[in-house]
C-alpha atoms as a PDB file:
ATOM      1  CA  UNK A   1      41.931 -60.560 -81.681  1.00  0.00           C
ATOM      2  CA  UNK A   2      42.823 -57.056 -80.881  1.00  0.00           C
ATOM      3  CA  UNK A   3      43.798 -54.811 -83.964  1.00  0.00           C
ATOM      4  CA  UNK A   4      47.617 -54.884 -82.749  1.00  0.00           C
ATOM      5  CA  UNK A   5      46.813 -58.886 -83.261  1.00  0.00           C
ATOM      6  CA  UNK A   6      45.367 -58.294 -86.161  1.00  0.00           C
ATOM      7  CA  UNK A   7      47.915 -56.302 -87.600  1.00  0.00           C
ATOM      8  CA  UNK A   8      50.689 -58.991 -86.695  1.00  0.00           C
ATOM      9  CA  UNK A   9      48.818 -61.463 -88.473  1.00  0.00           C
ATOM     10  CA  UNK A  10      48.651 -60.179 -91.394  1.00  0.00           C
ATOM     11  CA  UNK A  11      52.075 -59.107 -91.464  1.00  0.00           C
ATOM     12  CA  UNK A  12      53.038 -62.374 -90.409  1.00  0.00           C
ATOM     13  CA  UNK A  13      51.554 -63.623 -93.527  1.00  0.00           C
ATOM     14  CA  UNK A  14      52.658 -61.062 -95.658  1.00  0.00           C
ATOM     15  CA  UNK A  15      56.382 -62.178 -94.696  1.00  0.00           C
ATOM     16  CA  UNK A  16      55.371 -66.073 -95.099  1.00  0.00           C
ATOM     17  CA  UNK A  17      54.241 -65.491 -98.773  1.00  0.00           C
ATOM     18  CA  UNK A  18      56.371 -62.718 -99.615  1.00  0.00           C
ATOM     19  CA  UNK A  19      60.293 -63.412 -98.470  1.00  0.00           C
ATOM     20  CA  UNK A  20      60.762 -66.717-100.779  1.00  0.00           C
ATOM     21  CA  UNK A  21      59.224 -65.332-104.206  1.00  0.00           C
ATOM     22  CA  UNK A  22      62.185 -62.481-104.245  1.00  0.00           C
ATOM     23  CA  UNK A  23      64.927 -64.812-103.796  1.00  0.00           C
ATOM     24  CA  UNK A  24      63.298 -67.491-106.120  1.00  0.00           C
ATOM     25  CA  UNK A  25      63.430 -64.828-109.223  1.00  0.00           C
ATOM     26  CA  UNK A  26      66.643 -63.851-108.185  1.00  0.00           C
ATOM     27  CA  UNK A  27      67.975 -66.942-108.350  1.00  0.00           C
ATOM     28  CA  UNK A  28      66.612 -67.127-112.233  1.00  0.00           C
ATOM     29  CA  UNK A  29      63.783 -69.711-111.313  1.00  0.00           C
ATOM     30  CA  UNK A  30      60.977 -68.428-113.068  1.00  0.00           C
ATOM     31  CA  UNK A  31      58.859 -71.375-113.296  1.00  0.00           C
ATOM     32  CA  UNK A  32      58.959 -71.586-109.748  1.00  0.00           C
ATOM     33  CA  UNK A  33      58.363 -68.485-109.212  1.00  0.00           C
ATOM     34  CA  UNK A  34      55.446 -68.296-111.207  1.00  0.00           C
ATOM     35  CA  UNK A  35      54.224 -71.496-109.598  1.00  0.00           C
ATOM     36  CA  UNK A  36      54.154 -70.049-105.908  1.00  0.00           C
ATOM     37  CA  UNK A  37      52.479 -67.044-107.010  1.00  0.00           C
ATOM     38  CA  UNK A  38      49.812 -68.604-108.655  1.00  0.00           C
ATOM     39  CA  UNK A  39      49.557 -71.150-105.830  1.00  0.00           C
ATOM     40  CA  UNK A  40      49.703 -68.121-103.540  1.00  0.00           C
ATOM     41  CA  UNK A  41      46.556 -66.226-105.560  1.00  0.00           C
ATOM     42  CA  UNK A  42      44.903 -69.493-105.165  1.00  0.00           C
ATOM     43  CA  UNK A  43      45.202 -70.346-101.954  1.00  0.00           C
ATOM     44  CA  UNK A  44      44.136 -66.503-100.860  1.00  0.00           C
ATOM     45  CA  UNK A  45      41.214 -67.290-102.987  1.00  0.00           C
ATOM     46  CA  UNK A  46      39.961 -70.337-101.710  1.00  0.00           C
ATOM     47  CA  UNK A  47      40.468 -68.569 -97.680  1.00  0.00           C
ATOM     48  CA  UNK A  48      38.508 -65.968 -98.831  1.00  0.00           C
ATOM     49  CA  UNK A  49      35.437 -67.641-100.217  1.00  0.00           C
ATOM     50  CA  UNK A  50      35.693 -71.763 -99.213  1.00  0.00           C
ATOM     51  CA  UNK A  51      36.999 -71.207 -95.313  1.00  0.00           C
ATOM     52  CA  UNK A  52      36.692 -67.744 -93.975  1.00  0.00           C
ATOM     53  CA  UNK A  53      32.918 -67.623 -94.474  1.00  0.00           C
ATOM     54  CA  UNK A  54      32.327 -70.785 -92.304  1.00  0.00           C
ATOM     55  CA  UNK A  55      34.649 -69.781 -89.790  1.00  0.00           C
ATOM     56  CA  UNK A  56      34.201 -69.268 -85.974  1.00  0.00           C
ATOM     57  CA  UNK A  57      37.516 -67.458 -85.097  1.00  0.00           C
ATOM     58  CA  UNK A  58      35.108 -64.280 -85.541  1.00  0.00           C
ATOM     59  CA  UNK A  59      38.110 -61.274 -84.383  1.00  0.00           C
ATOM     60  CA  UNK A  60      40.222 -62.404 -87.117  1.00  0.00           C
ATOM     61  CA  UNK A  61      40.566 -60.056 -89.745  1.00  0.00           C
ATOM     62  CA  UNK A  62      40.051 -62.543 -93.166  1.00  0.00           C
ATOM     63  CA  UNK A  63      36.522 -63.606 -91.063  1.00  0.00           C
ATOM     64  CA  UNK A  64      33.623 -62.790 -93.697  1.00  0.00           C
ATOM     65  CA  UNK A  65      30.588 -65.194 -91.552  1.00  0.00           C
ATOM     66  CA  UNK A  66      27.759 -62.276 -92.232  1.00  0.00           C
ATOM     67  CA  UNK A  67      26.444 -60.306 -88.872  1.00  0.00           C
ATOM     68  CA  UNK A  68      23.383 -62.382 -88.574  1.00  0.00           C
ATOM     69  CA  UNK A  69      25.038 -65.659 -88.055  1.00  0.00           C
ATOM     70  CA  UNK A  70      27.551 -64.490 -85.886  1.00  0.00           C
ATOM     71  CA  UNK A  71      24.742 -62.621 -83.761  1.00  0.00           C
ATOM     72  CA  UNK A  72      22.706 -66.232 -83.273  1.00  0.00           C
ATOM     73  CA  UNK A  73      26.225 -67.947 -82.768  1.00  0.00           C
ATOM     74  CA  UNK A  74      26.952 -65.942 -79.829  1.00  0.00           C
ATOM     75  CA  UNK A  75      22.984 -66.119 -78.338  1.00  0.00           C
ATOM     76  CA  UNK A  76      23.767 -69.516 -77.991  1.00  0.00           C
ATOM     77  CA  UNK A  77      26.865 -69.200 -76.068  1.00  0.00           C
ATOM     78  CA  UNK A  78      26.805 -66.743 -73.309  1.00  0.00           C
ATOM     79  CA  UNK A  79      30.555 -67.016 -72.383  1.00  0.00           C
ATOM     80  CA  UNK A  80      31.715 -66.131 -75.830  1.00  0.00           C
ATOM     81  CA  UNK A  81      28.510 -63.308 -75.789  1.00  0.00           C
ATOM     82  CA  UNK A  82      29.633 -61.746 -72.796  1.00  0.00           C
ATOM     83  CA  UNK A  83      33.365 -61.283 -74.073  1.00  0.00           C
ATOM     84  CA  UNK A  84      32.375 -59.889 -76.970  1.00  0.00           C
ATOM     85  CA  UNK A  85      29.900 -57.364 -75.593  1.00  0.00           C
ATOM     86  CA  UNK A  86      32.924 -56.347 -72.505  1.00  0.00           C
ATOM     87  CA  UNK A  87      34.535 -55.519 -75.855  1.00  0.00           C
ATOM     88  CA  UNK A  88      31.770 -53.313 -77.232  1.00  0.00           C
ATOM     89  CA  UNK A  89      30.649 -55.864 -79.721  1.00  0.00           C
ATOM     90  CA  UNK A  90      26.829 -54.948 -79.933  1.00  0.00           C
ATOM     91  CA  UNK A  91      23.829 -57.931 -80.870  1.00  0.00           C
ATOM     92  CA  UNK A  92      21.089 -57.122 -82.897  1.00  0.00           C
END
């Protein structure tokens, strides 16, 4: 993903989650309300420590895999290797 990619995605996001909680207080539902933020929080939470770290999409920006793994994922495949060095990605 390129940052302009990034940037869309996470303001794509940012709309999914965020447009329906306004209009759900405004309408006076509170327990709702309440009950998409918390499942929000939650489901942030469990991207951010059960699925991003075993993740191969490795441009987006939620990714957390650590260097090292990524580095011996893309020794192994030389098409993905090569992109990502043409983009200035460097191996250790």
């Amino acid at each position: 993903m390129t940052k302009s990619e990034q940037i869309q995605f996470i303001i794509g996001i940012a709309l999914f989650i965020g447009i329906p909680i306004p209009f759900i207080l405004f309408g006076g539902q509170y327990l709702f309300a309440i009950i998409a933020i918390i499942g929000t929080i939650f489901w942030l939470l469990i991207l951010r420590f059960k699925i991003c770290p075993d993740c191969v999409n490795f441009s987006c920006p939620f990714n957390r895999v650590p260097k090292d793994v990524v580095d011996c994922f893309l020794k192994r495949n030389s098409i993905m290797k090569e992109a990502w060095e043409k983009s200035g990605y460097k191996i250790d």
